[in-house]
PDB file of N, CA and C in Angstrom:
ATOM      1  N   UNK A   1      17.470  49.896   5.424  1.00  0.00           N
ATOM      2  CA  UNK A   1      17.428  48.656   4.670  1.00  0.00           C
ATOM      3  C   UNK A   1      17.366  47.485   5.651  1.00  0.00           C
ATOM      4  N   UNK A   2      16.465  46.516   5.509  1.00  0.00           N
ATOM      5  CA  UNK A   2      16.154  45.310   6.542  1.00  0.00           C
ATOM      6  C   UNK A   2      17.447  44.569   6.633  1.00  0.00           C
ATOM      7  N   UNK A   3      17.702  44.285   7.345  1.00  0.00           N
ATOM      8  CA  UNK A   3      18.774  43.151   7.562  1.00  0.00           C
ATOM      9  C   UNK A   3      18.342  41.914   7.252  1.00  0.00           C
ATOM     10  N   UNK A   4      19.352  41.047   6.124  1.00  0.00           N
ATOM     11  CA  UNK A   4      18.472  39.823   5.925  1.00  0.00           C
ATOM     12  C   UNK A   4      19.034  38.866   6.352  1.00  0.00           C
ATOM     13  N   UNK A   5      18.660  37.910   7.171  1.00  0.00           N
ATOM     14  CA  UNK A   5      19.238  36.836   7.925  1.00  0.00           C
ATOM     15  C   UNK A   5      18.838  35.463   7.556  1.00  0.00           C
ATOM     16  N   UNK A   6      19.652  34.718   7.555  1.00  0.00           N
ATOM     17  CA  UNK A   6      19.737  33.130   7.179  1.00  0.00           C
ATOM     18  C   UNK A   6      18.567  32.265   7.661  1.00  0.00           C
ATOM     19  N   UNK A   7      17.540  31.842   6.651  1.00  0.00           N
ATOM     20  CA  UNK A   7      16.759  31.123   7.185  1.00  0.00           C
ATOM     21  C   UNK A   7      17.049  29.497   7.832  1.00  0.00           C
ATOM     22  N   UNK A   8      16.791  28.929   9.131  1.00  0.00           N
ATOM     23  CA  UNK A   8      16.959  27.940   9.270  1.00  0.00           C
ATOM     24  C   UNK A   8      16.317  26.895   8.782  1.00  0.00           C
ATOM     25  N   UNK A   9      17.071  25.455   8.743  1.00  0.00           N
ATOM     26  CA  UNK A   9      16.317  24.745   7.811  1.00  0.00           C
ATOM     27  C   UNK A   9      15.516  23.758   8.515  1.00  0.00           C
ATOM     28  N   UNK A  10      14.300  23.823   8.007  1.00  0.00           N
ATOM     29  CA  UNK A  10      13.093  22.862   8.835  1.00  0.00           C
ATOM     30  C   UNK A  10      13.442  21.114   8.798  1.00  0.00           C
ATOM     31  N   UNK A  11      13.835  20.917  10.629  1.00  0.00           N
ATOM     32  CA  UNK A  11      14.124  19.904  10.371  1.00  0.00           C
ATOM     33  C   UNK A  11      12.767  18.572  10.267  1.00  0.00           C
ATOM     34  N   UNK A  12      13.528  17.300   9.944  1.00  0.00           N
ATOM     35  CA  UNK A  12      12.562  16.257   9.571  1.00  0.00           C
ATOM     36  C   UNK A  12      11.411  15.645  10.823  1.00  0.00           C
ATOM     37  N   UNK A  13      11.024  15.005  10.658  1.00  0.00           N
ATOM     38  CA  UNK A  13      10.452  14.485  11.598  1.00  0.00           C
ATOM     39  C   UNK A  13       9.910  12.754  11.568  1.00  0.00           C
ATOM     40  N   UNK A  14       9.896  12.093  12.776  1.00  0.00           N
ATOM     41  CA  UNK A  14       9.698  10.638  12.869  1.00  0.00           C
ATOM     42  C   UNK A  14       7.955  10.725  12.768  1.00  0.00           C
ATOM     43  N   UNK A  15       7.054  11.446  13.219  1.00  0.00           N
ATOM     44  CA  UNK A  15       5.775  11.096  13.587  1.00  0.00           C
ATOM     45  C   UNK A  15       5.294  12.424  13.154  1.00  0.00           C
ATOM     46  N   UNK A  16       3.524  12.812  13.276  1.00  0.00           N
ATOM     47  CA  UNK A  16       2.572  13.469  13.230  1.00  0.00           C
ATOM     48  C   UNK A  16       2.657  14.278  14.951  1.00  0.00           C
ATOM     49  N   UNK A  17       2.767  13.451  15.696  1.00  0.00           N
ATOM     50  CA  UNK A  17       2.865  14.115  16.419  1.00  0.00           C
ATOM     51  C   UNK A  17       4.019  14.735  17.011  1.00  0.00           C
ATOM     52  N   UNK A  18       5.663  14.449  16.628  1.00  0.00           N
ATOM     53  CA  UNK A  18       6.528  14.918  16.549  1.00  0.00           C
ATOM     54  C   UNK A  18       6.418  16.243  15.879  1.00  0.00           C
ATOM     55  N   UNK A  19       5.755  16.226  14.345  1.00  0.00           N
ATOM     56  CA  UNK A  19       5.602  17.986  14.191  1.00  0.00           C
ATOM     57  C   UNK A  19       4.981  18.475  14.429  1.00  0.00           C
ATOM     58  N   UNK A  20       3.510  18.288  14.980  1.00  0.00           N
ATOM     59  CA  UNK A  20       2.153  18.758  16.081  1.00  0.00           C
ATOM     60  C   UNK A  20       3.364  19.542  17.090  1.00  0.00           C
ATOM     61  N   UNK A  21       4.166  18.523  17.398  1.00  0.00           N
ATOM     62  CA  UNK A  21       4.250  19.725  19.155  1.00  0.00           C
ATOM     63  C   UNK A  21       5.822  20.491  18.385  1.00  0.00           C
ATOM     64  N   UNK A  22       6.155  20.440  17.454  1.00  0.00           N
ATOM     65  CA  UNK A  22       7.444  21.420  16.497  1.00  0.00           C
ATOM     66  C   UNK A  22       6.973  22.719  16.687  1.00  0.00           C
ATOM     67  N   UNK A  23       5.491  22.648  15.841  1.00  0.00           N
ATOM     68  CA  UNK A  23       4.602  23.450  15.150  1.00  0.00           C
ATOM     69  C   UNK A  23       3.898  24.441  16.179  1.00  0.00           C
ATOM     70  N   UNK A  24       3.192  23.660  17.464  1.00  0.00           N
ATOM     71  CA  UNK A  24       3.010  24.385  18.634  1.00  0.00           C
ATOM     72  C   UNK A  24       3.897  25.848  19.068  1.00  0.00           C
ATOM     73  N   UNK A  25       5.355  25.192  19.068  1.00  0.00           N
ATOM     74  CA  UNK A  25       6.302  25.640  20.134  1.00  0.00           C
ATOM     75  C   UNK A  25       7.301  26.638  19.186  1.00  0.00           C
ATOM     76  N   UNK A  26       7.728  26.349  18.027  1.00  0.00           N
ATOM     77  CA  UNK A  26       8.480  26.777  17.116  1.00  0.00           C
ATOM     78  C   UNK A  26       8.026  28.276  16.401  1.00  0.00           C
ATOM     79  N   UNK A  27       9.057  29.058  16.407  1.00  0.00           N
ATOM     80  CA  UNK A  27       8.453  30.211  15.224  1.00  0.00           C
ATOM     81  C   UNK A  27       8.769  29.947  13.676  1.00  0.00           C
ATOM     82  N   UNK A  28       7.679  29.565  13.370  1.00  0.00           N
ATOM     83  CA  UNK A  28       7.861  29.420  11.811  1.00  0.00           C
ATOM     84  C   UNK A  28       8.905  30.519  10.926  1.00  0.00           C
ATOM     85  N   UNK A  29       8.473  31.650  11.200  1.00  0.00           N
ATOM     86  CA  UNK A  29       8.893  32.613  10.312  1.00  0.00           C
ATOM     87  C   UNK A  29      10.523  32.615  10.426  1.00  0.00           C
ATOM     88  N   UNK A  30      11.448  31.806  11.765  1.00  0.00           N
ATOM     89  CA  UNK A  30      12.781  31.665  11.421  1.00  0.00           C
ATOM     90  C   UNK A  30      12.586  30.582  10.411  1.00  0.00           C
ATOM     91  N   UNK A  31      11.838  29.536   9.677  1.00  0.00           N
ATOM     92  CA  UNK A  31      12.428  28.774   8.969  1.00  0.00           C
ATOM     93  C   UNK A  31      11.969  28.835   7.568  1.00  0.00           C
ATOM     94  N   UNK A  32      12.876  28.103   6.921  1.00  0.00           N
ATOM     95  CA  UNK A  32      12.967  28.380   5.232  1.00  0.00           C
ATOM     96  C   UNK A  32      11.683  27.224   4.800  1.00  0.00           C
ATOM     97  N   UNK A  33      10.874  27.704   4.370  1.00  0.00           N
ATOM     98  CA  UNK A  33       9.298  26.569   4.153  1.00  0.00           C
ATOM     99  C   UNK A  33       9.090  26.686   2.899  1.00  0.00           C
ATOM    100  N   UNK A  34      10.646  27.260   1.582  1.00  0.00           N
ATOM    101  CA  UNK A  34       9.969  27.493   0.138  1.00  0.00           C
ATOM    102  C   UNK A  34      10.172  25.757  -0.434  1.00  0.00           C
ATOM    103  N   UNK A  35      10.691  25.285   0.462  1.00  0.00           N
ATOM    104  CA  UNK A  35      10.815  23.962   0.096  1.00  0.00           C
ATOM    105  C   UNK A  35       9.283  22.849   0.018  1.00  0.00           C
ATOM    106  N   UNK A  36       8.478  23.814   0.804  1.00  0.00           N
ATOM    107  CA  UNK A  36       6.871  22.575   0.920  1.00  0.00           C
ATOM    108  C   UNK A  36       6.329  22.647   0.142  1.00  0.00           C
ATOM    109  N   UNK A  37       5.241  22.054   0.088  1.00  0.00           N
ATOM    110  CA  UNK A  37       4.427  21.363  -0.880  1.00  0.00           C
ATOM    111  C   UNK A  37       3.083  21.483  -0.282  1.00  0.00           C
ATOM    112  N   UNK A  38       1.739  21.773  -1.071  1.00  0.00           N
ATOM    113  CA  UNK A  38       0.575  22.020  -0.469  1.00  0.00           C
ATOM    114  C   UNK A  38       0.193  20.411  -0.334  1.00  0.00           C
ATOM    115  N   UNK A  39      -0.968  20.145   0.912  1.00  0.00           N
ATOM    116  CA  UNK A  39      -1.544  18.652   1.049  1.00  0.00           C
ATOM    117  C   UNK A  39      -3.239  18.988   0.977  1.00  0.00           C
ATOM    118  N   UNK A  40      -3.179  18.033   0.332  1.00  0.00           N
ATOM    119  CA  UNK A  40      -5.046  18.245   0.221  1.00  0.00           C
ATOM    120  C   UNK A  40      -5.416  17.247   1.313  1.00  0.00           C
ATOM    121  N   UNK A  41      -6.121  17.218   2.139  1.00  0.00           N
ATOM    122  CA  UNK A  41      -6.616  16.778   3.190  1.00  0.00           C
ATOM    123  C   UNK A  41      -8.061  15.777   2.699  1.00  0.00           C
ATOM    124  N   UNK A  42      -8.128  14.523   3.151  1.00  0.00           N
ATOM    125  CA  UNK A  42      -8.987  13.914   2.167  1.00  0.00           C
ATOM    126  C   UNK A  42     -10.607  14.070   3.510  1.00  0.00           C
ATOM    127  N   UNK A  43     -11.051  15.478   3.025  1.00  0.00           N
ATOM    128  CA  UNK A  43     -12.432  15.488   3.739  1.00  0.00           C
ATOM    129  C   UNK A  43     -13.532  14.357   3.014  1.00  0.00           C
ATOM    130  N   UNK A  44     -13.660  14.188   2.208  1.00  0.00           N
ATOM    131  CA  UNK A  44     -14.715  13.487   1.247  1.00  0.00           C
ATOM    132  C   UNK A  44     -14.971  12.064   1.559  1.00  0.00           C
ATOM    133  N   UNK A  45     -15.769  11.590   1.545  1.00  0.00           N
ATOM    134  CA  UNK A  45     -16.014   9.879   1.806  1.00  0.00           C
ATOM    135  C   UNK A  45     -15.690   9.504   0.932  1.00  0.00           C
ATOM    136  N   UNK A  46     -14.828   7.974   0.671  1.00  0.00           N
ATOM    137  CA  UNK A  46     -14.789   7.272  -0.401  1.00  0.00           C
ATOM    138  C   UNK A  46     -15.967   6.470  -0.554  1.00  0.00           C
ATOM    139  N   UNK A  47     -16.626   6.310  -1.633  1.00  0.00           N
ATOM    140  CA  UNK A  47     -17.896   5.605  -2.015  1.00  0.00           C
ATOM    141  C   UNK A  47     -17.419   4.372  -2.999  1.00  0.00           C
ATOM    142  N   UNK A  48     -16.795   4.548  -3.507  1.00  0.00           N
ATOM    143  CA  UNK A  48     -16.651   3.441  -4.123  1.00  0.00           C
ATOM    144  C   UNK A  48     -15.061   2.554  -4.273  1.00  0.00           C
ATOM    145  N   UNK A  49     -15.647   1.238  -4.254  1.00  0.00           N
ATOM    146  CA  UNK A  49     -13.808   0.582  -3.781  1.00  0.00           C
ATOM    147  C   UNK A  49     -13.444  -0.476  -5.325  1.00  0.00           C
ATOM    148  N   UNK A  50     -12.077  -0.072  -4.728  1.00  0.00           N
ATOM    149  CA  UNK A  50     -11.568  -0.904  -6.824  1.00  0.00           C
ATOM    150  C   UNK A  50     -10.801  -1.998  -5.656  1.00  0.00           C
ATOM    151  N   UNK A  51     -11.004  -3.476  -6.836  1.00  0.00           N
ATOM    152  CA  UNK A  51     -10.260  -4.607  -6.488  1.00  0.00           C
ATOM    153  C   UNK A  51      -9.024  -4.518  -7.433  1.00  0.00           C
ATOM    154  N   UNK A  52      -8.042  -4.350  -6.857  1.00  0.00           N
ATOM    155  CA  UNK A  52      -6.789  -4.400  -7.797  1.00  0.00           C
ATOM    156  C   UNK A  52      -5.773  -5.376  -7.646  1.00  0.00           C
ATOM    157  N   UNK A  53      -5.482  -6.288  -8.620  1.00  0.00           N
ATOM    158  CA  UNK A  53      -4.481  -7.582  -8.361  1.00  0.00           C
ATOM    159  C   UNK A  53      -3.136  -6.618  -8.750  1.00  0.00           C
ATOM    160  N   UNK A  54      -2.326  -7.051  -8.491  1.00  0.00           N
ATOM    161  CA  UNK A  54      -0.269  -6.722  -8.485  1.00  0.00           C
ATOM    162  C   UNK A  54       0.383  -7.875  -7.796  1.00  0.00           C
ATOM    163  N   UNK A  55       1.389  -7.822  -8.797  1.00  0.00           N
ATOM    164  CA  UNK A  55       2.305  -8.278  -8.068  1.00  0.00           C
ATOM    165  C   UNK A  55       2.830  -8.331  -6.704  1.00  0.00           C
ATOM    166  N   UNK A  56       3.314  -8.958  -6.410  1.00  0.00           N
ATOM    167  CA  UNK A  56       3.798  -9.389  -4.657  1.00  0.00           C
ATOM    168  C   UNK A  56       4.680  -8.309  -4.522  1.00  0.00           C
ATOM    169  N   UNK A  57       5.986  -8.501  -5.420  1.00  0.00           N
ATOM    170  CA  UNK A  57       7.133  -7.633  -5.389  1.00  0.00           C
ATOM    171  C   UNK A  57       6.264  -6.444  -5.306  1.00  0.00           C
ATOM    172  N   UNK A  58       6.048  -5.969  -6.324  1.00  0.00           N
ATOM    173  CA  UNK A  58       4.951  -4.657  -6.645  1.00  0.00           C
ATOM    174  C   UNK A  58       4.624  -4.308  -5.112  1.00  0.00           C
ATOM    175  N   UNK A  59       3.521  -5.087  -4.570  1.00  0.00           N
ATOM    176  CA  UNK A  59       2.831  -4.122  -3.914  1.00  0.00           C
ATOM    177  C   UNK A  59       3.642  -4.720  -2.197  1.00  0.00           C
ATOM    178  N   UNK A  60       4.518  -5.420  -2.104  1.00  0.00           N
ATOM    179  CA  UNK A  60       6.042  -5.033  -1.106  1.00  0.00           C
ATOM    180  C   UNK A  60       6.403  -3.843  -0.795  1.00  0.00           C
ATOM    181  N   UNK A  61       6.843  -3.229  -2.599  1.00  0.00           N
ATOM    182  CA  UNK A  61       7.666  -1.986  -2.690  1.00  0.00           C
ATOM    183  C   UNK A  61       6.537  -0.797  -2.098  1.00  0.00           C
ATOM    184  N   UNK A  62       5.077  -0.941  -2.408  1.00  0.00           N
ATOM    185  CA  UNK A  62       4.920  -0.365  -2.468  1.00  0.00           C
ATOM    186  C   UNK A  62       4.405   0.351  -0.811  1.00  0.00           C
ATOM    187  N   UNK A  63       4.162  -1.060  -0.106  1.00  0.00           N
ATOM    188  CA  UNK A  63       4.105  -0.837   1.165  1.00  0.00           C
ATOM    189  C   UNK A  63       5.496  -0.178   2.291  1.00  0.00           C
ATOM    190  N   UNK A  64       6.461  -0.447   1.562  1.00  0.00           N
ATOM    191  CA  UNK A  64       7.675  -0.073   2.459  1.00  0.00           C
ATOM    192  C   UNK A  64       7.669   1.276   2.269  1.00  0.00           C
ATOM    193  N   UNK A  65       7.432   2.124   1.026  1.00  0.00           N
ATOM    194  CA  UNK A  65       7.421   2.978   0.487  1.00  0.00           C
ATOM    195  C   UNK A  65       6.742   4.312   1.397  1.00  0.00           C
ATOM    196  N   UNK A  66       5.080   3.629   1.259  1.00  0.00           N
ATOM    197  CA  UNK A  66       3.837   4.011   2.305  1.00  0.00           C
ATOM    198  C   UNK A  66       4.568   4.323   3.494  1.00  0.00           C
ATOM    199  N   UNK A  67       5.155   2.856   3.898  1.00  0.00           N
ATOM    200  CA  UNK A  67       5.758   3.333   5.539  1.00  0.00           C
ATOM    201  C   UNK A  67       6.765   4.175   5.778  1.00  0.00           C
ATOM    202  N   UNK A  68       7.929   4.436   4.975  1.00  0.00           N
ATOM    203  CA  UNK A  68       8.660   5.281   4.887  1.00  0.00           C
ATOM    204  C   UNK A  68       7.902   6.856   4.980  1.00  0.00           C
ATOM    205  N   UNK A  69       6.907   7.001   4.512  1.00  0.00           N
ATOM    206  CA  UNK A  69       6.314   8.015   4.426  1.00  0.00           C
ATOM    207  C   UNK A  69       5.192   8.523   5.483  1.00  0.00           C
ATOM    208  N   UNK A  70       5.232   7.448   6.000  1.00  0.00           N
ATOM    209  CA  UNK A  70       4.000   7.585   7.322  1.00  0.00           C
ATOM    210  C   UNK A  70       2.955   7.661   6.734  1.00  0.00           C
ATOM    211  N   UNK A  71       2.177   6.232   6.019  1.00  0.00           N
ATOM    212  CA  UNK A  71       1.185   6.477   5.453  1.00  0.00           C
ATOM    213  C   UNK A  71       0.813   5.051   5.241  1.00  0.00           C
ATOM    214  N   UNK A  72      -0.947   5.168   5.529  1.00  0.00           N
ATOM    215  CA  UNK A  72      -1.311   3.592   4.914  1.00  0.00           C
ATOM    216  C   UNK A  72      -1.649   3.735   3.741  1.00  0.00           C
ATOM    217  N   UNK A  73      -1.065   2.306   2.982  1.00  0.00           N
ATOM    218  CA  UNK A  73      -0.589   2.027   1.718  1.00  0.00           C
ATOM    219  C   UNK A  73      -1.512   2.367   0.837  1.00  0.00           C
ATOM    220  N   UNK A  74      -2.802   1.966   1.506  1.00  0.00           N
ATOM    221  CA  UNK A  74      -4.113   2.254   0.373  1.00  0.00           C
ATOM    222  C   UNK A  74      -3.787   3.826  -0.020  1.00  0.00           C
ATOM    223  N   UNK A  75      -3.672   4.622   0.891  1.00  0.00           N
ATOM    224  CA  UNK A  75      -3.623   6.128   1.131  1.00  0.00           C
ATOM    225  C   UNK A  75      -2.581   6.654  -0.407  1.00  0.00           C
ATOM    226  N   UNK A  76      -1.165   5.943   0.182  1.00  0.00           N
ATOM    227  CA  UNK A  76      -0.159   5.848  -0.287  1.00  0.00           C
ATOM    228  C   UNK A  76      -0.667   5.769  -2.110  1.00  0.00           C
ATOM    229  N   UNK A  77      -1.417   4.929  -2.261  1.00  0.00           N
ATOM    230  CA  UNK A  77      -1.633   4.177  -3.694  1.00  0.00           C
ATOM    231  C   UNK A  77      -2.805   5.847  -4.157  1.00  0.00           C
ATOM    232  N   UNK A  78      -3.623   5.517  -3.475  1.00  0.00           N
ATOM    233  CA  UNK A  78      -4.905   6.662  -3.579  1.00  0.00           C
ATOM    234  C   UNK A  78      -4.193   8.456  -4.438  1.00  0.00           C
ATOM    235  N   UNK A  79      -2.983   8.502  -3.917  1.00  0.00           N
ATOM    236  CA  UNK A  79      -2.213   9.871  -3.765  1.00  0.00           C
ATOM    237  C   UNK A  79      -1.500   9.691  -4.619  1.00  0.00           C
ATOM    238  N   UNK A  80      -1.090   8.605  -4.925  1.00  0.00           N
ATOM    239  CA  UNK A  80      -0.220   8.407  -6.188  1.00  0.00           C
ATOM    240  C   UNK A  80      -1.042   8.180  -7.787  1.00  0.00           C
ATOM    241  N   UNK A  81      -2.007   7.787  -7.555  1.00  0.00           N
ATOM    242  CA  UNK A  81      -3.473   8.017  -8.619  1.00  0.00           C
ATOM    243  C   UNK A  81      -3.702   9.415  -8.808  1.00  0.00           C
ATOM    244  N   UNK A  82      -3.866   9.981  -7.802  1.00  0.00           N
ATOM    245  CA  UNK A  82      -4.768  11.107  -8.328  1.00  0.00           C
ATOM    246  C   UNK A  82      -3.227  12.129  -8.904  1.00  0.00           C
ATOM    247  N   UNK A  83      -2.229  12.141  -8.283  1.00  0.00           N
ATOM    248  CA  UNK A  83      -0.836  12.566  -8.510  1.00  0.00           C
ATOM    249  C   UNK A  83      -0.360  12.777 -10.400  1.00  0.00           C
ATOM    250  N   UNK A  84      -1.370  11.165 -10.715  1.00  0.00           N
ATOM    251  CA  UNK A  84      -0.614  10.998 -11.846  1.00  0.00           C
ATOM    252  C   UNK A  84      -1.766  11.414 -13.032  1.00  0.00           C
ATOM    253  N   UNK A  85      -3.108  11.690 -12.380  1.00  0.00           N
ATOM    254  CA  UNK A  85      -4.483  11.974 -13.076  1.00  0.00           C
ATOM    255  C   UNK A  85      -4.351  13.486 -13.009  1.00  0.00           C
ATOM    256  N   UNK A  86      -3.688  14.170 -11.974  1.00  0.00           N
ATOM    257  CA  UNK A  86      -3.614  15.617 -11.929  1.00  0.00           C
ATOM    258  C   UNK A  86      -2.786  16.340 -12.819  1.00  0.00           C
ATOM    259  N   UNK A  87      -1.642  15.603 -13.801  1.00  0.00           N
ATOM    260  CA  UNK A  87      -0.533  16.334 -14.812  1.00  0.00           C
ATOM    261  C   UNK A  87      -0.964  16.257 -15.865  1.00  0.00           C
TER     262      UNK A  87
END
């Protein structure tokens, strides 16, 4: 019978390239990854651009938000569209 041992938990990270060199060096298979989430990678050109007015407050929140996340805001907004077009 396998011995089953404690998965460690994947820690966070400040940058892209902070988990680039994690990911390099690290053995995945010690860590617990039922916690992720798939990312769709945006290969496709955007062709067409929307002018959208908001609020100040609004689109504040929505930039701190973006940055918290390591992400430009447009991106941020883009992902949260299709997020809410995908349920």
């Amino acid at each position: 019978m396998p011995r089953l041992t404690k998965l460690k938990k994947l820690p966070t990270f400040k940058s892209d390239r902070e988990a680039e060199e994690f990911v390099d060096k690290a053995d995945l298979a010690e860590y617990d990854l039922s916690g992720g989430e798939f990312v769709r990678f945006e290969l496709k050109p955007k062709d067409k651009t929307v002018n959208l007015r908001l609020p100040g407050q609004l689109l504040d929140a929505v930039r701190k938000r973006a940055k918290r996340a390591g992400l430009p805001y447009q991106r941020f907004i883009r992902m949260a569209l299709e997020e809410a077009v995908r349920k």
